[in-house]
PDB file of N, CA and C in Angstrom:
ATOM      1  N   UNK A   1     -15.488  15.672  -3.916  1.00  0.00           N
ATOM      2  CA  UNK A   1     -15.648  14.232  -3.996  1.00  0.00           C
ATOM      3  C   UNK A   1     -16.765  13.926  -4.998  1.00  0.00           C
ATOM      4  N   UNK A   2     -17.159  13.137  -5.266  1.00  0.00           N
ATOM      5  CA  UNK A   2     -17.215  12.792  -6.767  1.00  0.00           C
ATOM      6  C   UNK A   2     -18.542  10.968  -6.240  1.00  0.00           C
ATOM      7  N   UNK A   3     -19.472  11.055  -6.431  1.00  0.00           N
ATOM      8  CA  UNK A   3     -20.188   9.804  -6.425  1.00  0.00           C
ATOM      9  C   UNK A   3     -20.754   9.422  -7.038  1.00  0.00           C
ATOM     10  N   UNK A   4     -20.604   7.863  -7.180  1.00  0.00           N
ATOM     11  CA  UNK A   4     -20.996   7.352  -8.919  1.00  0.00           C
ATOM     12  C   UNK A   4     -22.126   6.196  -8.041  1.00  0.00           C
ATOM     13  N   UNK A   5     -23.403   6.587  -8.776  1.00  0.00           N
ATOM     14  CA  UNK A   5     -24.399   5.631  -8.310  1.00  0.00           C
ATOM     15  C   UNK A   5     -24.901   4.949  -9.822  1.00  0.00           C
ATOM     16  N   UNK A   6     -25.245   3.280  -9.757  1.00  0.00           N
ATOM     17  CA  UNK A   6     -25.445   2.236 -10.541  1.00  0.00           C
ATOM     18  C   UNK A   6     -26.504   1.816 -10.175  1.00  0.00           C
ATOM     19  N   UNK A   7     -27.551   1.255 -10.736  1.00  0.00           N
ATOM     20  CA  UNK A   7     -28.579   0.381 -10.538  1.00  0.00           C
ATOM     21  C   UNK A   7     -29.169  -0.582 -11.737  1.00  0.00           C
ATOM     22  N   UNK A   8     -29.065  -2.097 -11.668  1.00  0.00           N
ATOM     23  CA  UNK A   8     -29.137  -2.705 -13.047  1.00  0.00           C
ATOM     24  C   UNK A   8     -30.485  -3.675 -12.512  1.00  0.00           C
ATOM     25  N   UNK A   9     -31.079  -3.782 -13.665  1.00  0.00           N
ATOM     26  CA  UNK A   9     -32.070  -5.400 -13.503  1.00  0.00           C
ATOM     27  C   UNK A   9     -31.341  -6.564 -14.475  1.00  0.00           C
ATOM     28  N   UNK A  10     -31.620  -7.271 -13.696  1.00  0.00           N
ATOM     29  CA  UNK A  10     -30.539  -8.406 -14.710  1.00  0.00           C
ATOM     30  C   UNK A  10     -31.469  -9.900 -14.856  1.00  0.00           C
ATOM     31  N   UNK A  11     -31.416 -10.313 -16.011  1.00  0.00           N
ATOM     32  CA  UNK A  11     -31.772 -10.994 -16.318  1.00  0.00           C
ATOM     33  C   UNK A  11     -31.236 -12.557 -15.803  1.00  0.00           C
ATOM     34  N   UNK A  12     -32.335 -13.617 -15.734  1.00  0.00           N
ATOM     35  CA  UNK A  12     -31.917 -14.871 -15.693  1.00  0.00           C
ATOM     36  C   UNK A  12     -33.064 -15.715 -16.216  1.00  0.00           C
ATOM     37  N   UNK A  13     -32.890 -17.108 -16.510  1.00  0.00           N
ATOM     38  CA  UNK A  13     -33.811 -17.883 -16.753  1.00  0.00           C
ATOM     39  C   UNK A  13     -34.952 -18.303 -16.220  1.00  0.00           C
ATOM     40  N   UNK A  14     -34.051 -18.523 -14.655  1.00  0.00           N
ATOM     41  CA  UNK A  14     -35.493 -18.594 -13.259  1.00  0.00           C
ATOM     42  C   UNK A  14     -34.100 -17.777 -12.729  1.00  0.00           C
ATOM     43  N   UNK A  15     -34.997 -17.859 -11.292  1.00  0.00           N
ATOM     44  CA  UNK A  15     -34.768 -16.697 -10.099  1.00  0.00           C
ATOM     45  C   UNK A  15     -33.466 -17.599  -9.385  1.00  0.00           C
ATOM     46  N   UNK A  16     -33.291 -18.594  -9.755  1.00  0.00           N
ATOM     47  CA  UNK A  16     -32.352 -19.071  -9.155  1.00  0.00           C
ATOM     48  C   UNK A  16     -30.872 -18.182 -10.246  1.00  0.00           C
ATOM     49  N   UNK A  17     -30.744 -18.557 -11.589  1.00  0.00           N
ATOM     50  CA  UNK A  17     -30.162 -17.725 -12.608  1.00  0.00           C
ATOM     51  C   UNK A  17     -29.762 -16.625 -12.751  1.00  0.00           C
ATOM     52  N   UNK A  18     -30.730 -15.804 -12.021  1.00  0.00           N
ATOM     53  CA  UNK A  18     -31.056 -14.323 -11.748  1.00  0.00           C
ATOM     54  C   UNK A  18     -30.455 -14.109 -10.568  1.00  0.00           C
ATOM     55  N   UNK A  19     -30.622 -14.612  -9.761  1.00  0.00           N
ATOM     56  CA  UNK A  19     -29.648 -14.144  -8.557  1.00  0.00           C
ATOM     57  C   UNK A  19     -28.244 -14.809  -8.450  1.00  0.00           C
ATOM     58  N   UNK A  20     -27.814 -16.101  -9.043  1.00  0.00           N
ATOM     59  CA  UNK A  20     -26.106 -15.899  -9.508  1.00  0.00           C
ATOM     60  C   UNK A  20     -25.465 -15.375 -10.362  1.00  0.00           C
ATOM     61  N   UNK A  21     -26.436 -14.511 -11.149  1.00  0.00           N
ATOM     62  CA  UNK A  21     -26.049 -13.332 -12.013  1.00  0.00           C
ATOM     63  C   UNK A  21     -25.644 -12.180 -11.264  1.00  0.00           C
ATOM     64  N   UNK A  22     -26.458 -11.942 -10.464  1.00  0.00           N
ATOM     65  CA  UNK A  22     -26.454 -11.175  -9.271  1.00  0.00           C
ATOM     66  C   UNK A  22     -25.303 -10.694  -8.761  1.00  0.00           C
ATOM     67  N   UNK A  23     -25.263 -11.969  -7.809  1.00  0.00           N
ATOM     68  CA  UNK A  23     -24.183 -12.414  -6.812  1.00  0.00           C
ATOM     69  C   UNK A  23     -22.670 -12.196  -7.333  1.00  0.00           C
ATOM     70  N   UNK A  24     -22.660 -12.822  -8.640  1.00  0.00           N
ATOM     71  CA  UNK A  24     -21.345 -12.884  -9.333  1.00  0.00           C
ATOM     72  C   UNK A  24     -20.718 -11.182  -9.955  1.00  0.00           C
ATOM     73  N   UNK A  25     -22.028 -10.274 -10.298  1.00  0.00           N
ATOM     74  CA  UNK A  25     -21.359  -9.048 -10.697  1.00  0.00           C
ATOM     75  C   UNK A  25     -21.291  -8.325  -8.938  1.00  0.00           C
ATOM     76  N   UNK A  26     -21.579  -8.743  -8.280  1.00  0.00           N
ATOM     77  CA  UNK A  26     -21.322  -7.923  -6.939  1.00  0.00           C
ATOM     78  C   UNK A  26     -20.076  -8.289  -6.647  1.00  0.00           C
ATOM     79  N   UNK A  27     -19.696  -9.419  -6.951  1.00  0.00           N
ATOM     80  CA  UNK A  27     -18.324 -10.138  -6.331  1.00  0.00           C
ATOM     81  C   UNK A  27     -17.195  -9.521  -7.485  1.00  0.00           C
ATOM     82  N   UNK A  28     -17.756  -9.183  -8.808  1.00  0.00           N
ATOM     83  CA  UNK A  28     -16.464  -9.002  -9.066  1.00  0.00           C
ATOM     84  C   UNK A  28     -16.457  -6.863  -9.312  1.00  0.00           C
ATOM     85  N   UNK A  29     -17.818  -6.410  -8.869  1.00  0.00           N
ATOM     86  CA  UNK A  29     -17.444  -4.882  -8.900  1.00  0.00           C
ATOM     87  C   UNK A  29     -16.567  -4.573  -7.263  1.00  0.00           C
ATOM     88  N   UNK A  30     -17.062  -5.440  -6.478  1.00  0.00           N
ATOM     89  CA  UNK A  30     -16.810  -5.210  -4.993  1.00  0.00           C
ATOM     90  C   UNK A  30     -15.254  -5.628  -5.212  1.00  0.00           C
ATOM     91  N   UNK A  31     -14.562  -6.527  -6.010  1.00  0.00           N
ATOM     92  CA  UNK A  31     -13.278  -6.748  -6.310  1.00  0.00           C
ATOM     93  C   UNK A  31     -12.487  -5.630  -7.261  1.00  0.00           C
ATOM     94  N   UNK A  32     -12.766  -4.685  -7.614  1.00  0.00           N
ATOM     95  CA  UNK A  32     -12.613  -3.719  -8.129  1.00  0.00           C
ATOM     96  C   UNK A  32     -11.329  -2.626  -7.316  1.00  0.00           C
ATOM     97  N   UNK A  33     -12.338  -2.780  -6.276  1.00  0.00           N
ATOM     98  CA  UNK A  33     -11.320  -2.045  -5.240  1.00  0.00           C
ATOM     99  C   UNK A  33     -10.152  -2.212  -4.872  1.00  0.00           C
ATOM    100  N   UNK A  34      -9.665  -3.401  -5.227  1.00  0.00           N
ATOM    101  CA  UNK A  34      -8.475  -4.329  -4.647  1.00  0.00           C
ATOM    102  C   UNK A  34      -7.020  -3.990  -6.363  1.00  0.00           C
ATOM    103  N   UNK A  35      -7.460  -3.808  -7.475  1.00  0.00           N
ATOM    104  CA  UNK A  35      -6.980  -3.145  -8.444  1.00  0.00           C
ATOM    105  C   UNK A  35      -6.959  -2.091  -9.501  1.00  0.00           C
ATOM    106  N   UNK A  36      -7.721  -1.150  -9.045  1.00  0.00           N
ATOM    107  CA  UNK A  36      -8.394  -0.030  -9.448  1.00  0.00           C
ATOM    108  C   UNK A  36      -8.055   1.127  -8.073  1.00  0.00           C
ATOM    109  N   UNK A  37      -6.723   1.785  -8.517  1.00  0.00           N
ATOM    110  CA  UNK A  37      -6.264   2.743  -7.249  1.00  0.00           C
ATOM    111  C   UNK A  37      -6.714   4.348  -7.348  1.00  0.00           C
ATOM    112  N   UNK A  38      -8.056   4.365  -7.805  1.00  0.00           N
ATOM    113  CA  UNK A  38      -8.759   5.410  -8.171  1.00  0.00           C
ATOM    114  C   UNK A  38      -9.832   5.500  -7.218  1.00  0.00           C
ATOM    115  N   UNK A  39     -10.703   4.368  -6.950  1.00  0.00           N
ATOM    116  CA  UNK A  39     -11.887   4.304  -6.059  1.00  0.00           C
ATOM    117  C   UNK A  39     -11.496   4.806  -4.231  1.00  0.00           C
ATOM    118  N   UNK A  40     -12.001   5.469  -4.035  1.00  0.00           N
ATOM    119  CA  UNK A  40     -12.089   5.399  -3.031  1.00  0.00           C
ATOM    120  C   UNK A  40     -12.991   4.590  -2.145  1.00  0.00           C
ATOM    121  N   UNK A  41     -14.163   4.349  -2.440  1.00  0.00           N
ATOM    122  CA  UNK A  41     -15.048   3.415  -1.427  1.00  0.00           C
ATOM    123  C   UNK A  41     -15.849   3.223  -2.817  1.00  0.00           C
ATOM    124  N   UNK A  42     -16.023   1.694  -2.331  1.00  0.00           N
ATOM    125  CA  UNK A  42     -16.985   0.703  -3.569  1.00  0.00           C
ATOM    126  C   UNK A  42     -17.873  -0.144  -2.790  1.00  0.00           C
ATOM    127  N   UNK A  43     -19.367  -0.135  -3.023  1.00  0.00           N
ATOM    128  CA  UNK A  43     -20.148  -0.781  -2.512  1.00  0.00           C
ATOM    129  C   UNK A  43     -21.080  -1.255  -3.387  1.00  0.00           C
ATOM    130  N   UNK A  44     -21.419  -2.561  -3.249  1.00  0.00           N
ATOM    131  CA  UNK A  44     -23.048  -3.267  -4.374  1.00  0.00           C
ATOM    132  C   UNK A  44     -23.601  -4.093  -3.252  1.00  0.00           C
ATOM    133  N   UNK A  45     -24.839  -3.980  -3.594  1.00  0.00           N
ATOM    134  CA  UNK A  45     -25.479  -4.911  -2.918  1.00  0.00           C
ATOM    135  C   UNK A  45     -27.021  -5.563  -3.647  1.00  0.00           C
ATOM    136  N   UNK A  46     -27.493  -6.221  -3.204  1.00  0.00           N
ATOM    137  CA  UNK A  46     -28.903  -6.690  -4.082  1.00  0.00           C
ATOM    138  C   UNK A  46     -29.747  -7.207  -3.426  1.00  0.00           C
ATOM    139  N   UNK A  47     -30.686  -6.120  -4.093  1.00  0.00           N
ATOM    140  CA  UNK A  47     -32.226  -5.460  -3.557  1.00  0.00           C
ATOM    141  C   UNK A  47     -33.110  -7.050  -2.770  1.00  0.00           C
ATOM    142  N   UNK A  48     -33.738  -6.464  -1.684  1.00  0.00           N
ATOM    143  CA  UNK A  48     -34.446  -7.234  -1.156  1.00  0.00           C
ATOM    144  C   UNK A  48     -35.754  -7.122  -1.374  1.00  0.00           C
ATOM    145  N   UNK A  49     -36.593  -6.173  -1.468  1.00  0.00           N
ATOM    146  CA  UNK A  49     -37.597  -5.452  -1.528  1.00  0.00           C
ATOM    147  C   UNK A  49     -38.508  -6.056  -2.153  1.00  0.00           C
ATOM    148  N   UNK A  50     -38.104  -6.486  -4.175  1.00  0.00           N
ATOM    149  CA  UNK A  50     -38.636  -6.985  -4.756  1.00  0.00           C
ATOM    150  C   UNK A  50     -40.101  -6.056  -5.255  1.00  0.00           C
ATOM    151  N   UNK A  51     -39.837  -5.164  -5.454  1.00  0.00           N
ATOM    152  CA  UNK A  51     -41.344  -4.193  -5.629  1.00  0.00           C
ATOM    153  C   UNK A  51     -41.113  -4.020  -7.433  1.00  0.00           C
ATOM    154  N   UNK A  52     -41.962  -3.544  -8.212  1.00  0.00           N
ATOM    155  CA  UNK A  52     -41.986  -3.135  -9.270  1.00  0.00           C
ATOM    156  C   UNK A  52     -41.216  -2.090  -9.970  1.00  0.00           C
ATOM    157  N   UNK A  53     -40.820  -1.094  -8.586  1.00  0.00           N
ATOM    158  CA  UNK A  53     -39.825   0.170  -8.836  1.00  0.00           C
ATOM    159  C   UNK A  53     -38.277  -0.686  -8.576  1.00  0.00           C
ATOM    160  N   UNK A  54     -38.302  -1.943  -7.895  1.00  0.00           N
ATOM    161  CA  UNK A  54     -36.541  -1.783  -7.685  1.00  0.00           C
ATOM    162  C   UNK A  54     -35.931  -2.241  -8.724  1.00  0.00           C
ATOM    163  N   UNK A  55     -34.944  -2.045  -8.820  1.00  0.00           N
ATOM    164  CA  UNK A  55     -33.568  -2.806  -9.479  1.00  0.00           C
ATOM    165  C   UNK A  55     -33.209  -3.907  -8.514  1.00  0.00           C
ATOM    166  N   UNK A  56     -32.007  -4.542  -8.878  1.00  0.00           N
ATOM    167  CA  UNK A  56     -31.444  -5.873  -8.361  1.00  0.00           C
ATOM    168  C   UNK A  56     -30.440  -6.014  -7.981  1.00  0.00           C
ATOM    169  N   UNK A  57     -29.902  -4.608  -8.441  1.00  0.00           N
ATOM    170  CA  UNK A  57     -28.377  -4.771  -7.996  1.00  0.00           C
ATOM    171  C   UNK A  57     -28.141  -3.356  -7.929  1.00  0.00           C
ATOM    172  N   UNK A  58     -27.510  -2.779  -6.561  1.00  0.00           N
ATOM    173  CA  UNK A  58     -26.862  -1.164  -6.432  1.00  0.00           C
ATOM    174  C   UNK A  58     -25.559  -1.082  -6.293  1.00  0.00           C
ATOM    175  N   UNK A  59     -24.936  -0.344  -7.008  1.00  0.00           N
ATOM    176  CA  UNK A  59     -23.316   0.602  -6.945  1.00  0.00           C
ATOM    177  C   UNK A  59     -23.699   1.788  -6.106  1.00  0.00           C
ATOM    178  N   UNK A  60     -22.671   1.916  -4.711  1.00  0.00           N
ATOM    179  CA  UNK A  60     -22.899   3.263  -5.067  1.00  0.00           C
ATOM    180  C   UNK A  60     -20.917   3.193  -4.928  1.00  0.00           C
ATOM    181  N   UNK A  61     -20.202   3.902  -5.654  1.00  0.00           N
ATOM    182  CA  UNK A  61     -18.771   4.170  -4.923  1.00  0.00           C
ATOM    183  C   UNK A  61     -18.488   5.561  -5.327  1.00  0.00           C
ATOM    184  N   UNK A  62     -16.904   6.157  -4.582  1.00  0.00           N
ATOM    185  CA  UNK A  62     -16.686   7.030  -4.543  1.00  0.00           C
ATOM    186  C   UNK A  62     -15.504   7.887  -5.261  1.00  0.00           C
ATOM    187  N   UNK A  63     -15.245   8.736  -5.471  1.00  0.00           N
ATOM    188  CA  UNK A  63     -14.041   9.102  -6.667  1.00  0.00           C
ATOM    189  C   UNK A  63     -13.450  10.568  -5.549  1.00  0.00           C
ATOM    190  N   UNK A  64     -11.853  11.089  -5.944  1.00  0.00           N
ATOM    191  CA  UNK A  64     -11.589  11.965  -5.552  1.00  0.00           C
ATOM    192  C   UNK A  64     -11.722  13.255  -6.618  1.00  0.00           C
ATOM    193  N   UNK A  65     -12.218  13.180  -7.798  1.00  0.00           N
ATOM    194  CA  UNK A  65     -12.160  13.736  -8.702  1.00  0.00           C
ATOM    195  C   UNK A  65     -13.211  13.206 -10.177  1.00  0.00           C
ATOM    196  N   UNK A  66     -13.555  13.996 -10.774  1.00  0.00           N
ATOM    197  CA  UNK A  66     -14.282  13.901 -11.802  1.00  0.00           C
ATOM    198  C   UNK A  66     -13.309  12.814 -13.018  1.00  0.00           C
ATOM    199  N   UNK A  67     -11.758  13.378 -12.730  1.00  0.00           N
ATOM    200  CA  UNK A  67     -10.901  12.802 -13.660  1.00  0.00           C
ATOM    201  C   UNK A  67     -10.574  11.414 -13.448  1.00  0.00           C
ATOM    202  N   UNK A  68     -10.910  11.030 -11.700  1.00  0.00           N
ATOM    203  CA  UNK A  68     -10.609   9.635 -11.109  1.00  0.00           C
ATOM    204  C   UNK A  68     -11.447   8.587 -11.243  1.00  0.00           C
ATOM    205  N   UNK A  69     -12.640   9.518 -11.690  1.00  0.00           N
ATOM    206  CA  UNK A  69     -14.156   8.507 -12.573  1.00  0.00           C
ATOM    207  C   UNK A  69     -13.788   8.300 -13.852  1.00  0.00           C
ATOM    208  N   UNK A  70     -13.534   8.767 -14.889  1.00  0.00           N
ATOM    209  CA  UNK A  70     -13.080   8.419 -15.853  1.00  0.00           C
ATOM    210  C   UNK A  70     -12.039   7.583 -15.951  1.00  0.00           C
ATOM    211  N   UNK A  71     -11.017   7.862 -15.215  1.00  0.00           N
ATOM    212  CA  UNK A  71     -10.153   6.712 -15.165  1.00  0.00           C
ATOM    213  C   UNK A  71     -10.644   5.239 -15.159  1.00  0.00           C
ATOM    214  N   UNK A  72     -11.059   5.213 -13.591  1.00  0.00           N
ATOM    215  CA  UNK A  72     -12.243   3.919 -13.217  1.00  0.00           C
ATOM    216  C   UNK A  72     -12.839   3.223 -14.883  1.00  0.00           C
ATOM    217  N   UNK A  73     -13.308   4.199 -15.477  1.00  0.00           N
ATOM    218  CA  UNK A  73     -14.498   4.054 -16.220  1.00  0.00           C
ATOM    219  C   UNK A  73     -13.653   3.274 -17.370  1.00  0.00           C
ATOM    220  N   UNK A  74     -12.057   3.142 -18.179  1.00  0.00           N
ATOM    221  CA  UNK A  74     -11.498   3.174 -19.000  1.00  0.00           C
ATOM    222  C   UNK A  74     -10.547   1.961 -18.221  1.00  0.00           C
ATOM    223  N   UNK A  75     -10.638   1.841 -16.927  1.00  0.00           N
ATOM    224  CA  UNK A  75      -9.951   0.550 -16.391  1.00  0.00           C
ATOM    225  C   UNK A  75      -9.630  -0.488 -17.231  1.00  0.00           C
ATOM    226  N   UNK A  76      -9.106  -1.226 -17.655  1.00  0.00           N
ATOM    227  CA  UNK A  76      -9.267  -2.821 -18.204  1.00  0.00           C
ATOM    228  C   UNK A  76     -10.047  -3.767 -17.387  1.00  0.00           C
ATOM    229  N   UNK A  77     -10.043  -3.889 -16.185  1.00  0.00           N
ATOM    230  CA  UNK A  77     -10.663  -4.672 -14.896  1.00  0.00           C
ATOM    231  C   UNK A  77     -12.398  -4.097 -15.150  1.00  0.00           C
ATOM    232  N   UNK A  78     -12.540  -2.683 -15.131  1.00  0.00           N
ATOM    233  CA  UNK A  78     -13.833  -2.325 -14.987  1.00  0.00           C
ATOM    234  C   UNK A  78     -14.350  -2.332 -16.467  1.00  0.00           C
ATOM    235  N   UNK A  79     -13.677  -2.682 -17.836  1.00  0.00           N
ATOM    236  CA  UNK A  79     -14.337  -2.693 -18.788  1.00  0.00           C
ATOM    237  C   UNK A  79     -14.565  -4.289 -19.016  1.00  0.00           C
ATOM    238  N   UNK A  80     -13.866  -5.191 -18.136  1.00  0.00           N
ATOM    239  CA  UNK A  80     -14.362  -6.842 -17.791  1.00  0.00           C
ATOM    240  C   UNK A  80     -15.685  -6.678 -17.610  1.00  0.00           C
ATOM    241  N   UNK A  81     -15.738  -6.045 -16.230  1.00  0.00           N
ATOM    242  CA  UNK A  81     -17.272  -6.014 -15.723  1.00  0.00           C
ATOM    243  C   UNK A  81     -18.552  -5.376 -16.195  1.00  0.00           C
ATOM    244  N   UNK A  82     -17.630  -4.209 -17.153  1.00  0.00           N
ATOM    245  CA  UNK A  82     -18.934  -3.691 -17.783  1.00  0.00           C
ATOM    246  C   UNK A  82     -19.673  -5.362 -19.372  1.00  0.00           C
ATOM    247  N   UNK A  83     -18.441  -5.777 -19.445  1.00  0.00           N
ATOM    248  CA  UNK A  83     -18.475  -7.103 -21.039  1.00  0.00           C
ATOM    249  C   UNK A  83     -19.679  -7.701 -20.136  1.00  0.00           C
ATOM    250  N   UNK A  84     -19.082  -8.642 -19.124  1.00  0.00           N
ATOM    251  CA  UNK A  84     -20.210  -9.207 -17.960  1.00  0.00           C
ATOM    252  C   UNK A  84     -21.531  -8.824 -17.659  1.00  0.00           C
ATOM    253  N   UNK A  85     -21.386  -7.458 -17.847  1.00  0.00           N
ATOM    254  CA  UNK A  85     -22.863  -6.753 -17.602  1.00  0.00           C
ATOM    255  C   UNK A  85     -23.637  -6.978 -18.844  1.00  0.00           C
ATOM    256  N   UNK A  86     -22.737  -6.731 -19.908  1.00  0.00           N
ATOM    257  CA  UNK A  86     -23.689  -6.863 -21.528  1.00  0.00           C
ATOM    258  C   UNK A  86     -24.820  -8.307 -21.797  1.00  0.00           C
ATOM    259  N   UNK A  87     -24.191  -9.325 -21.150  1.00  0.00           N
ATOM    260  CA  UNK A  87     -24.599 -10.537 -21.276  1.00  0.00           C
ATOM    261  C   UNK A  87     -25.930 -11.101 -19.693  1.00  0.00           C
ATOM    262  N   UNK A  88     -25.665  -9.603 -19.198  1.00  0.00           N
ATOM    263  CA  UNK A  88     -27.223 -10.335 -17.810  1.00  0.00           C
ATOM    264  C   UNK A  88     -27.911  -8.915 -17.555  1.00  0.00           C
ATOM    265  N   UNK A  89     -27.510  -7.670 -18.417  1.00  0.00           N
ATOM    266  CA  UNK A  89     -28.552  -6.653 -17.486  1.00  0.00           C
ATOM    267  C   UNK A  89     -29.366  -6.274 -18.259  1.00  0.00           C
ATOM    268  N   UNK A  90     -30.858  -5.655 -17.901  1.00  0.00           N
ATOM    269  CA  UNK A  90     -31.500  -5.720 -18.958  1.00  0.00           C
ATOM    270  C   UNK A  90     -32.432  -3.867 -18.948  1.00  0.00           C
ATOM    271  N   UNK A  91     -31.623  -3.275 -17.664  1.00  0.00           N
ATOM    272  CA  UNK A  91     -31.851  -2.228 -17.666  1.00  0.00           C
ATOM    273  C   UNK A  91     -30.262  -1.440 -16.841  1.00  0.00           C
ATOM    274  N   UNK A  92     -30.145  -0.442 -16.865  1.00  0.00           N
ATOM    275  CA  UNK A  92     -29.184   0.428 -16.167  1.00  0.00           C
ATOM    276  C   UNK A  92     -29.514   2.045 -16.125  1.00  0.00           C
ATOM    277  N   UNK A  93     -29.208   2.777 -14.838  1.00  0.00           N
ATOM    278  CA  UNK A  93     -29.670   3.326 -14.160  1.00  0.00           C
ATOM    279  C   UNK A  93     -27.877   4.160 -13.867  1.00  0.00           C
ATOM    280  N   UNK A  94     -28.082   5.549 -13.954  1.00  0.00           N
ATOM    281  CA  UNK A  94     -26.662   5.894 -13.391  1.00  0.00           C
ATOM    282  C   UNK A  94     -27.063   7.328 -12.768  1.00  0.00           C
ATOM    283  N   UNK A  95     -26.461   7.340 -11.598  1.00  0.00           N
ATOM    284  CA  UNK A  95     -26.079   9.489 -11.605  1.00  0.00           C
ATOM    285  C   UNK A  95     -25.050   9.521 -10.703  1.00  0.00           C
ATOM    286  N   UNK A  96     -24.167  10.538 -11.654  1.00  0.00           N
ATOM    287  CA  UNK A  96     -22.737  10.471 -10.999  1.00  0.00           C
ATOM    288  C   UNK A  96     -23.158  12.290 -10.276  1.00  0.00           C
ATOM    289  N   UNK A  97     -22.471  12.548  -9.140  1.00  0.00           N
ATOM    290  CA  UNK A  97     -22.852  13.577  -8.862  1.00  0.00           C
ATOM    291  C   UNK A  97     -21.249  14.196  -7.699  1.00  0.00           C
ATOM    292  N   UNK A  98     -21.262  15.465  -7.576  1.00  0.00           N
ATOM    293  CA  UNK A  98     -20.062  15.770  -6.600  1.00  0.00           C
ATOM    294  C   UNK A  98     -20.692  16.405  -5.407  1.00  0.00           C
ATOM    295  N   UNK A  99     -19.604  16.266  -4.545  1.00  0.00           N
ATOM    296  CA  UNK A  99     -20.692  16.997  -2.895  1.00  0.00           C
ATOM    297  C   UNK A  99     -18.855  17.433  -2.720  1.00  0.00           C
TER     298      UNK A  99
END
């Protein structure tokens, strides 16, 4: 099995900006799952913590194969979300790993 972990800081104008930036890439990676028949389990969520070390937004999901991440990765749906990402993140964070 195959796990792909994400972590982005994303930019906004104020904090109100910043967190429907947020909100909106969680809603549409967490929609991922619903046309993308590669994932096995997809999860984001955004950070509460607020410390100097966090990010703002976490991926972690799951693959049956190294080849089923790449797929994912070459999606049309998941290269939407990566366009989306170009325009609010201002850092990114990845480690894909197998267990």
């Amino acid at each position: 099995m195959i796990k792909h972990i994400v972590m982005w800081k994303i930019k906004g104008m104020n904090e109100e900006d910043k967190c429907n930036n947020c909100k909106q890439l969680i809603k549409m990676l967490e929609g991922l799952k619903h046309v993308i028949p590669e994932i096995q389990e997809i999860e984001a969520g955004l950070d509460f913590s607020k410390t100097d070390a966090s990010y703002d937004v976490a991926l972690y999901s799951s693959f049956e194969s190294q080849e089923n991440l790449e797929k994912y990765k070459i999606h049309p749906e998941h290269v939407k979300v990566a366009e989306f990402l170009k325009g609010i993140a201002l850092e990114r964070k990845v480690v894909d790993y197998e267990c």
